[in-house]
Protein backbone atom coordinates (compact mmCIF):
# COMPACT_ATOMS: atom_id res chain seq x y z
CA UNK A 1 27.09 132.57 145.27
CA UNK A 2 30.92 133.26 146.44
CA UNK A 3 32.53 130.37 147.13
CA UNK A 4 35.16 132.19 149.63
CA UNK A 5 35.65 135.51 151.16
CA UNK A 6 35.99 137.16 148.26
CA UNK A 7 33.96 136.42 145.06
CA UNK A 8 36.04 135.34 141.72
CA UNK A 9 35.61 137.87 138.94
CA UNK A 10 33.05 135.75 137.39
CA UNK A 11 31.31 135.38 140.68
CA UNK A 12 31.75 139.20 140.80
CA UNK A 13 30.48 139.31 137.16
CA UNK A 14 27.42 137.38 138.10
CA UNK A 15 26.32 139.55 140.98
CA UNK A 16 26.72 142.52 138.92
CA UNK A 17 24.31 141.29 136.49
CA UNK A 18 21.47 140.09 139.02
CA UNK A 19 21.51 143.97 140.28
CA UNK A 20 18.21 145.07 139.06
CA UNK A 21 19.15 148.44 139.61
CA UNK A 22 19.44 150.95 137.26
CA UNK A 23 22.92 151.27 135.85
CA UNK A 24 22.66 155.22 135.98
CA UNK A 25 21.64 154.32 139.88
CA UNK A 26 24.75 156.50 142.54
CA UNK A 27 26.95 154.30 144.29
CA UNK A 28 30.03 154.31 146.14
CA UNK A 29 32.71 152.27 145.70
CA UNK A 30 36.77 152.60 146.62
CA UNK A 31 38.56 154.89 144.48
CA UNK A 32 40.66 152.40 142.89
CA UNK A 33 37.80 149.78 143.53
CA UNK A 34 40.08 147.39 144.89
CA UNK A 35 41.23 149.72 148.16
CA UNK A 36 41.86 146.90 151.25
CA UNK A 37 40.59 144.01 149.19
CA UNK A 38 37.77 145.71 148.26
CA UNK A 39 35.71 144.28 145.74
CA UNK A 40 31.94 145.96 145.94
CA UNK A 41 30.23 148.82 145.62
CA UNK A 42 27.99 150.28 147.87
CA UNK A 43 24.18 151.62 148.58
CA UNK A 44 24.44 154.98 149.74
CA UNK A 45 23.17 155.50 153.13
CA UNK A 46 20.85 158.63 154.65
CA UNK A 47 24.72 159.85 155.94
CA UNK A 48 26.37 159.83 152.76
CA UNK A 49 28.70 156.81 153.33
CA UNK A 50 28.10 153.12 152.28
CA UNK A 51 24.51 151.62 154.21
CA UNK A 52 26.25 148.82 155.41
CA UNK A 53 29.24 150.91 157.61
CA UNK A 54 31.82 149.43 155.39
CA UNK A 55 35.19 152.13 155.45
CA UNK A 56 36.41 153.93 157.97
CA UNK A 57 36.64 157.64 158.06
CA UNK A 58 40.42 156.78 156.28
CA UNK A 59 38.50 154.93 153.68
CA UNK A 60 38.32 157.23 149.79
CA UNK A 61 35.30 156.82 148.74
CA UNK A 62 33.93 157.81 145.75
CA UNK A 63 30.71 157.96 143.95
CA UNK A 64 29.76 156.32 140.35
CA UNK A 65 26.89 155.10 138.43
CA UNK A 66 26.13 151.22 139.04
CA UNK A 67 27.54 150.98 135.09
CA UNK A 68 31.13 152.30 136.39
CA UNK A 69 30.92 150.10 138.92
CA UNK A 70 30.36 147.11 136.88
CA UNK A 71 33.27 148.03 134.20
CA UNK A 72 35.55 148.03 137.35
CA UNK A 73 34.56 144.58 137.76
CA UNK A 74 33.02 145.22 141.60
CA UNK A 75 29.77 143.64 142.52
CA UNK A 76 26.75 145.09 144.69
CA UNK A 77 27.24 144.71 148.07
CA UNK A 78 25.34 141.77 149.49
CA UNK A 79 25.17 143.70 153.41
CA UNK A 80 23.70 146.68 151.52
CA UNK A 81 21.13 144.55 149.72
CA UNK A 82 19.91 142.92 152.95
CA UNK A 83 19.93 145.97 154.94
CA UNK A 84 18.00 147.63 151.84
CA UNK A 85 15.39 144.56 152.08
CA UNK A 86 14.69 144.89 155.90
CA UNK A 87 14.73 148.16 156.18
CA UNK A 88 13.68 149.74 152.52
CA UNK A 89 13.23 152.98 153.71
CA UNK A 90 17.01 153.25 154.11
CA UNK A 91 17.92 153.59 149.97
């Protein structure tokens, strides 16, 4: 669906929507939500930290309901999703 790097906040709007997640589901996103560009939120990986490797060790992360994500206008992930669809075992 993005047309560029970085999804429009429709586009962003959109992809929030398709999530069939639970809104009460844990995520992580950046504390502001918009940290580096940042513009998604995150599956939480086995380690704590995003599933996909996105951050660094320098990268504030924090963790909110899929709903908190979505008033901040971030979007799921689309890494995340695919790594959670090869490999389900990893959500």
């Amino acid at each position: 669906m993005p047309t560029g790097d970085k999804p429009t906040a429709t586009e962003r709007a959109v992809l929030a929507a398709d999530d069939g997640r639970d809104n009460s589901t844990a995520v992580l996103t950046t504390v502001t939500g918009a940290a580096n560009g940042g513009y998604a939120y995150h599956r939480i990986g086995a380690d704590g930290r995003p599933l996909c490797g996105a951050g660094g060790p320098e990268t504030d992360l924090v963790r909110v309901t899929i709903a908190a994500a979505r008033r901040r206008n971030t979007a799921p992930c689309q890494r995340c999703r695919q790594l959670a669809e090869t490999a389900p075992d990893e959500r």
